[in-house]
N, C-alpha and C. Protein backbone atom coordinates (compact mmCIF):
# COMPACT_ATOMS: atom_id res chain seq x y z
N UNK A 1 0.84 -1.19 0.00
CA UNK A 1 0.00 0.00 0.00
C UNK A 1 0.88 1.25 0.00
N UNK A 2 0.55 2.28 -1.05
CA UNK A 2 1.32 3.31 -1.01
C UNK A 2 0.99 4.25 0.41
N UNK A 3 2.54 5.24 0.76
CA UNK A 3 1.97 6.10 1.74
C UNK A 3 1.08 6.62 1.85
N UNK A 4 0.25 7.39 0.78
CA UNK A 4 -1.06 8.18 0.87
C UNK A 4 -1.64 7.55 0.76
N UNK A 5 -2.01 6.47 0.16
CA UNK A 5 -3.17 4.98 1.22
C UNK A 5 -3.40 4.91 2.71
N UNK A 6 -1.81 4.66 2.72
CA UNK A 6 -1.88 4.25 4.30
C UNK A 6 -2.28 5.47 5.47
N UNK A 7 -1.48 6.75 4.74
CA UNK A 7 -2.24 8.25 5.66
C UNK A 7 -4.06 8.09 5.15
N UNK A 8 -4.66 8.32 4.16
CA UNK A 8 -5.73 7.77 4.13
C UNK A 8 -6.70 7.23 4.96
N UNK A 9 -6.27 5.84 4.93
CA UNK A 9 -7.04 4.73 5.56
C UNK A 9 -6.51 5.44 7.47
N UNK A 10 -5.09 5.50 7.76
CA UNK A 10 -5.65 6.20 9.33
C UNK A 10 -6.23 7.08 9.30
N UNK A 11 -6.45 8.20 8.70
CA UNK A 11 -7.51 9.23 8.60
C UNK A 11 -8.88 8.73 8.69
N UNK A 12 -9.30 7.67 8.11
CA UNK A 12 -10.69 7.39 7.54
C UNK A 12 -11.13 6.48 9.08
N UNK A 13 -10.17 5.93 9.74
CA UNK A 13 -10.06 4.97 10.51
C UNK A 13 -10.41 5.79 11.87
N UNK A 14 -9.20 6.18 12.54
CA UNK A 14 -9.29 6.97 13.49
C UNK A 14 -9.31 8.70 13.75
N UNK A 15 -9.72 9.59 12.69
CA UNK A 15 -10.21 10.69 12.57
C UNK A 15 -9.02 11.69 12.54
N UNK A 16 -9.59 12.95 12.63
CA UNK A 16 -8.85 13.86 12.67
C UNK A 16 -7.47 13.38 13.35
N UNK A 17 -6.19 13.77 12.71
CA UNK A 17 -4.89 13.91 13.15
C UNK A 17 -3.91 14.56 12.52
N UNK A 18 -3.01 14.38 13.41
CA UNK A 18 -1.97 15.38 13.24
C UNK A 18 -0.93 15.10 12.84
N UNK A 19 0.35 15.97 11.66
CA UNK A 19 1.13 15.30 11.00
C UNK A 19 2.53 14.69 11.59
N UNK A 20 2.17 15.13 13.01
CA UNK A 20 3.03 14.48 13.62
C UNK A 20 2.91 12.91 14.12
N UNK A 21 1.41 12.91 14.45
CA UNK A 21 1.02 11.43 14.93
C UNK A 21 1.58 10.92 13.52
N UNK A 22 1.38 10.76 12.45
CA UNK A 22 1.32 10.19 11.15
C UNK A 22 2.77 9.73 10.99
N UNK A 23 3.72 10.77 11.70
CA UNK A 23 4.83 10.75 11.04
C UNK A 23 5.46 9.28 12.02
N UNK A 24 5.13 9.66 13.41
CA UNK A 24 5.40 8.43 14.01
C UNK A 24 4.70 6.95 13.87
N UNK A 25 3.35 7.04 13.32
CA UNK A 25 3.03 5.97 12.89
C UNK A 25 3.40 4.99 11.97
N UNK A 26 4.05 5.95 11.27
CA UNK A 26 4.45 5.45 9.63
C UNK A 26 6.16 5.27 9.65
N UNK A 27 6.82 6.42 10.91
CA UNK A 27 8.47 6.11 11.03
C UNK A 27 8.71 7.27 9.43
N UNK A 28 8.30 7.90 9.27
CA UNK A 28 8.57 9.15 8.48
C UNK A 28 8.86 10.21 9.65
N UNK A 29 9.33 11.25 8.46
CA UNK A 29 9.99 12.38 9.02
C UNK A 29 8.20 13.71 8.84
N UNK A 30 8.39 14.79 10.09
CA UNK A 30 7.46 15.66 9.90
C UNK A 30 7.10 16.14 8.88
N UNK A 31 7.95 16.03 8.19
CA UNK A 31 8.15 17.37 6.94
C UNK A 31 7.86 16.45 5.87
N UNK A 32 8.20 15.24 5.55
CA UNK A 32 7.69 14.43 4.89
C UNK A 32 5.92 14.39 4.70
N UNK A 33 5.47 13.74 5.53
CA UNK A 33 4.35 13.51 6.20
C UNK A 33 3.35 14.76 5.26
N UNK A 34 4.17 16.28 6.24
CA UNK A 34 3.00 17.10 5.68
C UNK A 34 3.30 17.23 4.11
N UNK A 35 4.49 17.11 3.07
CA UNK A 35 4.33 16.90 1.82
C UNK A 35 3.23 15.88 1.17
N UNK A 36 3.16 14.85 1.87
CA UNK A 36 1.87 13.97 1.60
C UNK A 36 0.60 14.55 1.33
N UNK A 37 0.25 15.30 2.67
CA UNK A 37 -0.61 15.72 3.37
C UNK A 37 -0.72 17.22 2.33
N UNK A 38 -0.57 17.76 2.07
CA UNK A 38 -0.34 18.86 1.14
C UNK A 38 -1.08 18.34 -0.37
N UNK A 39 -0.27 17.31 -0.70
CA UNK A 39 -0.46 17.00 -2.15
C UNK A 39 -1.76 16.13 -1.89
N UNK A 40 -2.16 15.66 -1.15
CA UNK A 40 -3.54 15.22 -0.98
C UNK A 40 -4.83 16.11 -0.86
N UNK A 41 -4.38 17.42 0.37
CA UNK A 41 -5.16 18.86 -0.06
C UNK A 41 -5.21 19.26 -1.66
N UNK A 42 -4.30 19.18 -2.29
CA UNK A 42 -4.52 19.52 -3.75
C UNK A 42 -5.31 18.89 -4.50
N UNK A 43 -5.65 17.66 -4.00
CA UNK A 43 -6.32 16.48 -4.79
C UNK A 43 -7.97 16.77 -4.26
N UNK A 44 -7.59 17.61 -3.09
CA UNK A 44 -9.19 18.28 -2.44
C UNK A 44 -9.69 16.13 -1.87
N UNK A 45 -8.80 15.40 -1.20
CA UNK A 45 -9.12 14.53 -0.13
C UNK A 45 -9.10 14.58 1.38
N UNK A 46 -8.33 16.08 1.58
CA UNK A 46 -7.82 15.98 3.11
C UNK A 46 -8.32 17.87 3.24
N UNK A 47 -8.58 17.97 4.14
CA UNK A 47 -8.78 19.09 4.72
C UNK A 47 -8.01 19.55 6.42
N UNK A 48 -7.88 20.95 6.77
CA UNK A 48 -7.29 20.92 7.85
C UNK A 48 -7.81 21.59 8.88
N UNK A 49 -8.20 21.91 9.89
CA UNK A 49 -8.35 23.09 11.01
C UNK A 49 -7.34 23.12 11.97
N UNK A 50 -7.33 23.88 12.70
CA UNK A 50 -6.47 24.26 13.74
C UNK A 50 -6.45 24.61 14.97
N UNK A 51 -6.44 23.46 15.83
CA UNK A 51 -6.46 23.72 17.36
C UNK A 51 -5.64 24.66 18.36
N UNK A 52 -6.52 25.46 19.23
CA UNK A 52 -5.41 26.57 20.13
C UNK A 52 -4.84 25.77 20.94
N UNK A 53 -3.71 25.95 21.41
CA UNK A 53 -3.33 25.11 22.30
C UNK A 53 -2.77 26.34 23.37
N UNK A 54 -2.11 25.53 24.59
CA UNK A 54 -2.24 26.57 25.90
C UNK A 54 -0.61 27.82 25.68
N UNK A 55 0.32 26.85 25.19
CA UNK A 55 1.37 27.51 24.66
C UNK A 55 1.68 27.15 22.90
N UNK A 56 2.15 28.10 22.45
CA UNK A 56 2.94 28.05 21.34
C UNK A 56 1.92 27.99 20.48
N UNK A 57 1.95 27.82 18.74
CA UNK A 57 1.46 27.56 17.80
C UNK A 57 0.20 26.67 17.66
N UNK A 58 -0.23 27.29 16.68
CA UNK A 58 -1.95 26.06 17.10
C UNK A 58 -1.48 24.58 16.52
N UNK A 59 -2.49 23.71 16.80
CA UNK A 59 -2.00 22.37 16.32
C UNK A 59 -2.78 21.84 14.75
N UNK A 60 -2.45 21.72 13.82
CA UNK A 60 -2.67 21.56 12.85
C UNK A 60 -3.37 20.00 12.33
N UNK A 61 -4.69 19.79 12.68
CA UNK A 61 -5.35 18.32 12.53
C UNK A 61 -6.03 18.64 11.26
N UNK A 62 -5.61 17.23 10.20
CA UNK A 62 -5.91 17.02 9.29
C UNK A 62 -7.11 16.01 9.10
N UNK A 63 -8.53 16.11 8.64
CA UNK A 63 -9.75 15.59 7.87
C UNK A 63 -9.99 14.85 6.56
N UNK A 64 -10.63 14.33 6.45
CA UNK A 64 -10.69 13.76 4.64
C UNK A 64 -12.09 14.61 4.58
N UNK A 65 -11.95 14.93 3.58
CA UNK A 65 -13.14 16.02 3.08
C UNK A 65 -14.46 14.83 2.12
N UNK A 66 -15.62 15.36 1.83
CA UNK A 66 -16.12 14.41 1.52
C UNK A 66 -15.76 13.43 -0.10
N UNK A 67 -15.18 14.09 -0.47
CA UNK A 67 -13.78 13.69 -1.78
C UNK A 67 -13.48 13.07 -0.89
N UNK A 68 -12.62 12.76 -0.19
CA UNK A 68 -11.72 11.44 0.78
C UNK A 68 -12.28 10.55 1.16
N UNK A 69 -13.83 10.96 1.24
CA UNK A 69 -14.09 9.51 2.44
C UNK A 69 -14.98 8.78 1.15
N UNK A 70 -15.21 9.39 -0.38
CA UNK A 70 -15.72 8.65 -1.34
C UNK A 70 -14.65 8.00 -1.90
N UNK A 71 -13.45 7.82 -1.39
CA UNK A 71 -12.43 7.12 -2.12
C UNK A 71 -12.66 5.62 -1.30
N UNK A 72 -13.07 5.44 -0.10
CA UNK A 72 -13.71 4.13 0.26
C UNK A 72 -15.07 3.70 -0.23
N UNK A 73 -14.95 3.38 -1.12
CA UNK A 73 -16.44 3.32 -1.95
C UNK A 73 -17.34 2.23 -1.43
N UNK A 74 -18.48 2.48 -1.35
CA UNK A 74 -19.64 1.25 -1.06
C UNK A 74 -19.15 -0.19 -1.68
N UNK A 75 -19.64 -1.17 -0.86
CA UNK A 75 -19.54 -2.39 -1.36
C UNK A 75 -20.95 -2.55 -2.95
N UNK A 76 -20.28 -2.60 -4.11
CA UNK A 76 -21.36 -2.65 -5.37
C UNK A 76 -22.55 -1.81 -5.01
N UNK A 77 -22.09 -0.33 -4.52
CA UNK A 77 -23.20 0.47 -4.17
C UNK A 77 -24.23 0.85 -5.51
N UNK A 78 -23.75 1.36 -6.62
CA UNK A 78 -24.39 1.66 -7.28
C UNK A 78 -25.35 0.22 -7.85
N UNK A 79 -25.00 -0.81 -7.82
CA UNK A 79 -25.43 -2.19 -8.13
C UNK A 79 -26.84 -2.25 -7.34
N UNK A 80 -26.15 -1.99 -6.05
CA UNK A 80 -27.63 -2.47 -4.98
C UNK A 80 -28.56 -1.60 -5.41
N UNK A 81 -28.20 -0.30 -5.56
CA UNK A 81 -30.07 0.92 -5.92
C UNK A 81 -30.39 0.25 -6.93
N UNK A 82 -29.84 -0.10 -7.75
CA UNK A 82 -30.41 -0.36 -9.26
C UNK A 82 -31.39 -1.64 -8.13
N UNK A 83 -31.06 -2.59 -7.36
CA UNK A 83 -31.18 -3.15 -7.47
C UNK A 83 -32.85 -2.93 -6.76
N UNK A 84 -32.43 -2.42 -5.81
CA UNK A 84 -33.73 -1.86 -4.90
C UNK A 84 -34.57 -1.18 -5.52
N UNK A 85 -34.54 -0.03 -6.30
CA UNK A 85 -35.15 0.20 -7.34
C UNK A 85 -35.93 -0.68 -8.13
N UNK A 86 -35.62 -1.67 -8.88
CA UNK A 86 -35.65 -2.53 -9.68
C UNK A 86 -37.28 -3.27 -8.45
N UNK A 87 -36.77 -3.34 -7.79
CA UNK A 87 -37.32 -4.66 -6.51
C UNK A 87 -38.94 -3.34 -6.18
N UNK A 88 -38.68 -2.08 -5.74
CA UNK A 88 -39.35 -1.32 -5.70
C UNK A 88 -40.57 -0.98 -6.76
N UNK A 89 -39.63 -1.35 -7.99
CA UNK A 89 -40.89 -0.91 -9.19
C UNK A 89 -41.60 -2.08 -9.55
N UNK A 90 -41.33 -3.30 -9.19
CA UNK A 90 -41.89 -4.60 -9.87
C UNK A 90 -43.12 -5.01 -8.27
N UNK A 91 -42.46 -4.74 -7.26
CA UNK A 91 -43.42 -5.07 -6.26
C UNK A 91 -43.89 -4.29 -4.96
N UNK A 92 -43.36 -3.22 -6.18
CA UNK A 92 -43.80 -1.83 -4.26
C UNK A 92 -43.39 -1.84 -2.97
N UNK A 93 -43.30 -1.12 -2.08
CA UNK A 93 -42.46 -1.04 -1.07
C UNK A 93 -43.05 -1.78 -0.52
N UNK A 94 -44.00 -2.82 -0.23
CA UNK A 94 -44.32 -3.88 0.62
C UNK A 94 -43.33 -5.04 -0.06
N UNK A 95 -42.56 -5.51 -1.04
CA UNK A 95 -41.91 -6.09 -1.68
C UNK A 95 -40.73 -5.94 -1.32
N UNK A 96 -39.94 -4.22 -1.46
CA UNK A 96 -38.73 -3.94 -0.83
C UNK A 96 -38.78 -4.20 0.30
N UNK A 97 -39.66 -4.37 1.27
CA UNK A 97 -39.53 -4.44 2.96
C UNK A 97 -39.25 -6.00 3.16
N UNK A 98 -40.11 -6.51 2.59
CA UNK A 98 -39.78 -7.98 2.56
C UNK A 98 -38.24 -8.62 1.93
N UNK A 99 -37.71 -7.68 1.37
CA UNK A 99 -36.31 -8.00 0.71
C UNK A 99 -35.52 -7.55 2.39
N UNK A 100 -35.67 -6.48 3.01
CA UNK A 100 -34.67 -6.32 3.72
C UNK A 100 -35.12 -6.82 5.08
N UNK A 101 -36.15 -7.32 5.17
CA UNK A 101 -36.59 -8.04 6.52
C UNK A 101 -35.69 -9.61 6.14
N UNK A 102 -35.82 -10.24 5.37
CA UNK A 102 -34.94 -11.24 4.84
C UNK A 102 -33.49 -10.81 4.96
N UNK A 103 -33.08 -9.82 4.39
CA UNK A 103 -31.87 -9.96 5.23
C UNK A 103 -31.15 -9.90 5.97
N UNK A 104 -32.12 -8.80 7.12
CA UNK A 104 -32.21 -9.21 8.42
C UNK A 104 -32.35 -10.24 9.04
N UNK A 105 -32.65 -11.07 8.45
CA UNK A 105 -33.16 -12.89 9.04
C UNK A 105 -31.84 -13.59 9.24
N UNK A 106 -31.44 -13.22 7.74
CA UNK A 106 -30.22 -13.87 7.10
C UNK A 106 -29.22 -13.43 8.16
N UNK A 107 -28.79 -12.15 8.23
CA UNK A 107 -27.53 -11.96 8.86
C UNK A 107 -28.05 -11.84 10.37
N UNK A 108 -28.99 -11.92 11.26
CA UNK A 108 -29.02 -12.44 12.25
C UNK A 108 -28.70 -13.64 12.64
N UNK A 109 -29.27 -14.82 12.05
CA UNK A 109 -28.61 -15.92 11.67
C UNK A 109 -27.25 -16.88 11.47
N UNK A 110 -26.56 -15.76 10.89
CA UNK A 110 -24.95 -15.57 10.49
C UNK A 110 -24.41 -15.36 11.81
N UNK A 111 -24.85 -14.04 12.32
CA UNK A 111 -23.93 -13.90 13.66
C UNK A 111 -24.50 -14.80 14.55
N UNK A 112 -25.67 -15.08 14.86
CA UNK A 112 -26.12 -15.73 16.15
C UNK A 112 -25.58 -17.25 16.31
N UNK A 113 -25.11 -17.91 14.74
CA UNK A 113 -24.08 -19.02 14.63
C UNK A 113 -23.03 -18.58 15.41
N UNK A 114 -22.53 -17.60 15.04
CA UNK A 114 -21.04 -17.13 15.61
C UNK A 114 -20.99 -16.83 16.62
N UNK A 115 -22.01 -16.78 17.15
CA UNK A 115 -21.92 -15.96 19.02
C UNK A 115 -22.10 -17.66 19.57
N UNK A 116 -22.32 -18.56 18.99
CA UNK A 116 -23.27 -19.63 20.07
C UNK A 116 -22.32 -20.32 21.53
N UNK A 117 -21.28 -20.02 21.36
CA UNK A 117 -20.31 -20.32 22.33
C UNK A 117 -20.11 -19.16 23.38
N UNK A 118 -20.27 -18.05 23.21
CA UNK A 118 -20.08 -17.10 23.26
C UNK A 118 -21.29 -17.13 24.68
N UNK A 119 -21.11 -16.58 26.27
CA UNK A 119 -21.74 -15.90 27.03
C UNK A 119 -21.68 -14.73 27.92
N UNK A 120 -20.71 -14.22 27.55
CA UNK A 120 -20.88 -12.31 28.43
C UNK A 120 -21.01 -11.85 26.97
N UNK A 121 -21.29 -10.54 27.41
CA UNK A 121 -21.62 -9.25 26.70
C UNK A 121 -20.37 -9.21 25.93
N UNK A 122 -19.17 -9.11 26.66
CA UNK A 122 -17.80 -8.91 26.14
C UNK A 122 -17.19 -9.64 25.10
N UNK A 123 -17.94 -10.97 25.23
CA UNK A 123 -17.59 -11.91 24.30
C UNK A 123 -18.30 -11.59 23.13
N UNK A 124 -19.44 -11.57 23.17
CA UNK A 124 -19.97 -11.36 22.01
C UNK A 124 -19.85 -10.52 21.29
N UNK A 125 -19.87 -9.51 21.85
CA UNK A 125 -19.35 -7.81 21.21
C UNK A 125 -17.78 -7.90 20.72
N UNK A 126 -17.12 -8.78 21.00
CA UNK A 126 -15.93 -9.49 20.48
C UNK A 126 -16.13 -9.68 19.14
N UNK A 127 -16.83 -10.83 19.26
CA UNK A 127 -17.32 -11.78 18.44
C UNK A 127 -18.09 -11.15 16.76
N UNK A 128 -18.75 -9.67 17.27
CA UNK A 128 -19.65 -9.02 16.02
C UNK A 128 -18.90 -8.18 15.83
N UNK A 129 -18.03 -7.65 16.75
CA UNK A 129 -16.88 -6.55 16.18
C UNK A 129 -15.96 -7.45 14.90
N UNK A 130 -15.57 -8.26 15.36
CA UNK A 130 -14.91 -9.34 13.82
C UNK A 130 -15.67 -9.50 13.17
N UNK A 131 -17.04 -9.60 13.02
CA UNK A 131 -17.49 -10.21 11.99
C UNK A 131 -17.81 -9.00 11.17
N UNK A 132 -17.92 -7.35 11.64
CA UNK A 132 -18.44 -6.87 11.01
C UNK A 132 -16.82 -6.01 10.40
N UNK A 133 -16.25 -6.34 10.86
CA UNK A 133 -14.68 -5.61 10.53
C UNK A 133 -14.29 -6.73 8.76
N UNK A 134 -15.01 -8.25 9.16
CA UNK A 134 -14.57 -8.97 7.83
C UNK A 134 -15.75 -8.19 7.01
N UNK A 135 -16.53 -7.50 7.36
CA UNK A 135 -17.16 -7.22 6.53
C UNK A 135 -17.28 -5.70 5.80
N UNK A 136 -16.18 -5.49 6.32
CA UNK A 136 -15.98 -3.98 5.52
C UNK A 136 -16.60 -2.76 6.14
N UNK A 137 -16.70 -2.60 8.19
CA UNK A 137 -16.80 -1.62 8.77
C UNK A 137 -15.92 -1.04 8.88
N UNK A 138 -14.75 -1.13 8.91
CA UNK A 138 -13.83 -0.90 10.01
C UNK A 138 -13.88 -0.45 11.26
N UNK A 139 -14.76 -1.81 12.41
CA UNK A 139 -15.09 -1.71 13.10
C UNK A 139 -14.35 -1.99 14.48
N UNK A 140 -14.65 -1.60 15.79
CA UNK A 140 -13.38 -1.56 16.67
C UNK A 140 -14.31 -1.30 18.08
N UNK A 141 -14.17 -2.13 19.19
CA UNK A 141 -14.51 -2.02 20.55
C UNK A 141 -14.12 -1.23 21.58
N UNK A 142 -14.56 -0.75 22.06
CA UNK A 142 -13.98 0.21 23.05
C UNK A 142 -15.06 -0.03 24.12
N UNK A 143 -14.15 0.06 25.81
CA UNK A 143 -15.14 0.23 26.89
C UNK A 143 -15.03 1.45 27.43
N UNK A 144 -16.06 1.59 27.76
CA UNK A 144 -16.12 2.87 28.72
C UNK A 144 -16.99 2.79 30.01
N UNK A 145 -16.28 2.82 31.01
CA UNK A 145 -16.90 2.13 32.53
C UNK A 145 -17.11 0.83 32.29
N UNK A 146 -18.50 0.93 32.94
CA UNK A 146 -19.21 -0.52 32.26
C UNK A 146 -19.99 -0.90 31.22
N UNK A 147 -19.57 0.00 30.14
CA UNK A 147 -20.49 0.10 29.00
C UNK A 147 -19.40 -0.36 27.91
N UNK A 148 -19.63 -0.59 26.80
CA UNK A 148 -19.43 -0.68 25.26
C UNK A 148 -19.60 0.15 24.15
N UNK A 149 -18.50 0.33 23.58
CA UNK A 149 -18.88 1.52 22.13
C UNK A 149 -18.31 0.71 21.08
N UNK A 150 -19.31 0.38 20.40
CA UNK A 150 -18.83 -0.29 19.07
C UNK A 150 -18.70 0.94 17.66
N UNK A 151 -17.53 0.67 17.36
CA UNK A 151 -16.87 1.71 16.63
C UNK A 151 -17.47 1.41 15.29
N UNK A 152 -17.95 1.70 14.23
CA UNK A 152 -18.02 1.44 12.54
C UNK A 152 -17.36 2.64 11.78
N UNK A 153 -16.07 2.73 11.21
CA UNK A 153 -15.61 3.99 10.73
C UNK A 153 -15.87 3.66 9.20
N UNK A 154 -16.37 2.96 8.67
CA UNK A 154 -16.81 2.65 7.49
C UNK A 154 -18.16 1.78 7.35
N UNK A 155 -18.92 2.35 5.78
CA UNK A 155 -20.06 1.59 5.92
C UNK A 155 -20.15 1.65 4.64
N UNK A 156 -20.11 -0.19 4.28
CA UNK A 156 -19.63 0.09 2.85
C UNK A 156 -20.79 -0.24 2.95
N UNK A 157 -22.23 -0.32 2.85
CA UNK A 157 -23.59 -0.08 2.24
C UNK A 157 -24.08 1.13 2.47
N UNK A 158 -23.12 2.17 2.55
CA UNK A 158 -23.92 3.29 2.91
C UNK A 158 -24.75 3.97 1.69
N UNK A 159 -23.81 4.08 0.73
CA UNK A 159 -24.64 4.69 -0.40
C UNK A 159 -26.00 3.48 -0.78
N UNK A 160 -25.91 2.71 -0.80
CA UNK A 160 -27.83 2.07 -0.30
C UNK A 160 -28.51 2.45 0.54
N UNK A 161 -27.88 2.38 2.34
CA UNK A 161 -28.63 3.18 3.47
C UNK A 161 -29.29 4.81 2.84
N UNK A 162 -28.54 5.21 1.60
CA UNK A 162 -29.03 6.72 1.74
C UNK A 162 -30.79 6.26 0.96
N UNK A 163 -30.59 5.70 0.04
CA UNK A 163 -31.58 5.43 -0.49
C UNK A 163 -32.64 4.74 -0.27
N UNK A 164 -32.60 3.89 1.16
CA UNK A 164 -33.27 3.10 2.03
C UNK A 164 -32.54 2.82 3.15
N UNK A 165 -33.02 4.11 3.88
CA UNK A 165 -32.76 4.22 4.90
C UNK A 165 -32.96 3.02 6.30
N UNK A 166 -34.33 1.98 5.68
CA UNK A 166 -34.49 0.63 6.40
C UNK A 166 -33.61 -0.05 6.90
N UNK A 167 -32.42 0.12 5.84
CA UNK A 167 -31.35 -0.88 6.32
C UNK A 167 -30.72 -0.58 7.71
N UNK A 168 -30.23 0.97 7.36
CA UNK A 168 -29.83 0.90 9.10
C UNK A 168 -30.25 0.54 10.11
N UNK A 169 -32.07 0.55 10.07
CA UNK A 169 -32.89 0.23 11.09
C UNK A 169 -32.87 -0.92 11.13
N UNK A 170 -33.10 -1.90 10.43
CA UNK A 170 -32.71 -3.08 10.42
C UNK A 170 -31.22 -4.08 11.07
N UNK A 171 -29.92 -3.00 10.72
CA UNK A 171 -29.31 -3.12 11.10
C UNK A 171 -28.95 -3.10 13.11
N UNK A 172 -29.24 -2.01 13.09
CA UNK A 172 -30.02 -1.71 14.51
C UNK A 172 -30.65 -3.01 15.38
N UNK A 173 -31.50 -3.53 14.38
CA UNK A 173 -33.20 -4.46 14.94
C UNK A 173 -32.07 -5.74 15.23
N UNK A 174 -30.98 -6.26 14.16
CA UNK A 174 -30.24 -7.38 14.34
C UNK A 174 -29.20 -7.13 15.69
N UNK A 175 -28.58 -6.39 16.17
CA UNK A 175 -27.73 -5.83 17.20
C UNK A 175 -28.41 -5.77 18.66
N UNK A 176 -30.04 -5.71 18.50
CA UNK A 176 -30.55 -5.98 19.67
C UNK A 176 -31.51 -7.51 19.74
N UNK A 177 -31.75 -7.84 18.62
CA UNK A 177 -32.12 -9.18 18.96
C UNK A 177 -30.50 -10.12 19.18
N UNK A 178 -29.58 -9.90 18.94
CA UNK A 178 -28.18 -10.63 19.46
C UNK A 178 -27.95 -10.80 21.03
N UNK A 179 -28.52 -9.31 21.00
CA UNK A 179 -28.09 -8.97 22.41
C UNK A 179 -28.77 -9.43 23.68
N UNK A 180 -30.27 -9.04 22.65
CA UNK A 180 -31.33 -9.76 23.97
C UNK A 180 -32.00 -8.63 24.54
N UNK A 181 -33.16 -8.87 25.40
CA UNK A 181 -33.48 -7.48 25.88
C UNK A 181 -32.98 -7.08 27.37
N UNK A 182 -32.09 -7.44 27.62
CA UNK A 182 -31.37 -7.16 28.89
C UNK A 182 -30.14 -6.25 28.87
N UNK A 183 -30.02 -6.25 27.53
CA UNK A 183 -28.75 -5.12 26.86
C UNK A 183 -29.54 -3.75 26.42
N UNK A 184 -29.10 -2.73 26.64
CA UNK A 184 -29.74 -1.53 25.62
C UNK A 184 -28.31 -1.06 24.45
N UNK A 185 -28.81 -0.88 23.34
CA UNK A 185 -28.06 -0.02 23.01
C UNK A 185 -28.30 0.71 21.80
N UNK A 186 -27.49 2.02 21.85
CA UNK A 186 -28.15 3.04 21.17
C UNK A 186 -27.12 3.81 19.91
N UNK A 187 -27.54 3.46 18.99
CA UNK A 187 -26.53 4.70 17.95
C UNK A 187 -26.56 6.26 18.52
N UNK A 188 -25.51 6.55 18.44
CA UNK A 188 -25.69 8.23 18.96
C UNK A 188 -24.56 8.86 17.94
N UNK A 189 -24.01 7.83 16.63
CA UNK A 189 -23.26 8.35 15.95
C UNK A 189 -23.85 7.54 14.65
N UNK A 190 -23.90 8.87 13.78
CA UNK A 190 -24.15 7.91 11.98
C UNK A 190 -24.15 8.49 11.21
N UNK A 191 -23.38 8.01 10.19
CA UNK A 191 -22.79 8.40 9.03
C UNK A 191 -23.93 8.93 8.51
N UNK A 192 -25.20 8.28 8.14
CA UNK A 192 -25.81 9.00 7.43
C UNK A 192 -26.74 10.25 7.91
N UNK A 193 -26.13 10.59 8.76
CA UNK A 193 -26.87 11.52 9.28
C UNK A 193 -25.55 12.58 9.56
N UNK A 194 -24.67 12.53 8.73
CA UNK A 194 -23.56 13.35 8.56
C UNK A 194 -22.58 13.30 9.23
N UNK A 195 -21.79 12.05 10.11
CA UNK A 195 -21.22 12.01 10.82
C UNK A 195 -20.27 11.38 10.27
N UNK A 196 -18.73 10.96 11.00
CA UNK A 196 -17.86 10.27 10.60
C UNK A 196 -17.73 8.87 10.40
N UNK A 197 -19.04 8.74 11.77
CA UNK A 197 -18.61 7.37 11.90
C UNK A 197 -20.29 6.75 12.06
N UNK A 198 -20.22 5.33 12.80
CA UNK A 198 -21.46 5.08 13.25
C UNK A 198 -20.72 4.59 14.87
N UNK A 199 -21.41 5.15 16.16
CA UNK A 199 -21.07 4.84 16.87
C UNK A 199 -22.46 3.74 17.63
N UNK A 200 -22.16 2.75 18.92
CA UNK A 200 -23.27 2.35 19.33
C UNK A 200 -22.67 2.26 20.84
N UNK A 201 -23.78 2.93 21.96
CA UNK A 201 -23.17 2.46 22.99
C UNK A 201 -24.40 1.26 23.93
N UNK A 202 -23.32 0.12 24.37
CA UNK A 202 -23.92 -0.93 24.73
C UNK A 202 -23.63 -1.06 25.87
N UNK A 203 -24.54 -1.58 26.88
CA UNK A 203 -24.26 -1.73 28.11
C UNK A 203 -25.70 -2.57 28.66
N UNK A 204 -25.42 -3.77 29.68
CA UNK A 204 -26.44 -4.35 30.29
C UNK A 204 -27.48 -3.24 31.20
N UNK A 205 -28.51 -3.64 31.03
CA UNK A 205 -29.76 -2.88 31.34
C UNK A 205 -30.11 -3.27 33.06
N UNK A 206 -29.81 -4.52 33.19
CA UNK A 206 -30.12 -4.68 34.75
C UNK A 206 -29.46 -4.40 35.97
């Protein structure tokens, strides 16, 4: 993977940063780094603002602009509208609902195989963080107290979610039937609602 891939994909991954983090990530030099970072602004993929800090010079954190974050393209996005579309005009949205309630079935199914060994919260949230990372989230666990934040910094069906918006809900509907109703958990971050990422925070209810 070339360097501006790899600055890229940490950008797209873990958000705003700075060309110094980059430089140590990668074992490049500062000045390097922001030449990258420069010629990628030209390409209009990266954008920058600038944090005050308490002494000295502001700190310079670099963005992917929405040019950057279309360089991770949907999984056969344009494929699926046609496809939904297609499904929409032959049997009306009682037809499309039934397409994505099915695959809600389906990939509940999928994971609930994969959890079956599986009994804390921790495990399982293990367990769907991999499955949804093989599946092109770039997804990532984090605790906080006694809670859970499941990270999605990518959503390669998003350009479908825009156009049927069901799916997310659906997506949603599979994450709490996994869980059970003794878990709550709540998106409070989503891409399609203009955000970077999709966040979910999970935590047992009793």
């Amino acid at each position: 993977m070339k360097t501006i891939d790899k600055i890229l994909y940490h950008i797209k991954r873990e958000g705003p940063v700075t060309a110094k983090v980059l430089s140590q990530e990668f074992s490049l030099t500062t000045m390097g780094v922001r030449q990258h970072l420069q010629g990628l602004e030209d390409e209009g993929l990266v954008d920058f603002h600038d944090v005050k800090v308490k002494v000295g010079r502001p700190t310079r954190h670099w963005s992917l602009t929405p040019q950057g974050h279309s360089r991770f393209t949907d999984r056969h996005g344009d494929l699926i509208i046609q496809m939904l579309d297609s499904v929409e005009d032959i049997f009306g949205s009682v037809g499309l609902n039934q397409i994505i309630e099915r695959r809600e079935n389906q990939t509940f199914e999928q994971y609930q195989y994969a959890m079956a060994n599986s009994s804390t919260l921790k495990e399982k949230l293990e367990i769907l963080t991999t499955l949804r990372e093989h599946e092109g989230y770039m997804a990532e666990l984090q605790q906080d107290g006694d809670a859970f934040i499941l990270l999605e910094n990518h959503c390669p069906i998003c350009h479908a979610a825009k156009r049927c918006p069901s799916l997310c809900k659906s997506e949603l509907s599979v994450f709490r039937r996994l869980l059970g109703n003794n878990c709550s958990i709540e998106r409070h971050e989503h891409i399609i609602a203009g955000e970077r990422r999709c966040a979910y925070r999970i935590h047992n209810s009793e």
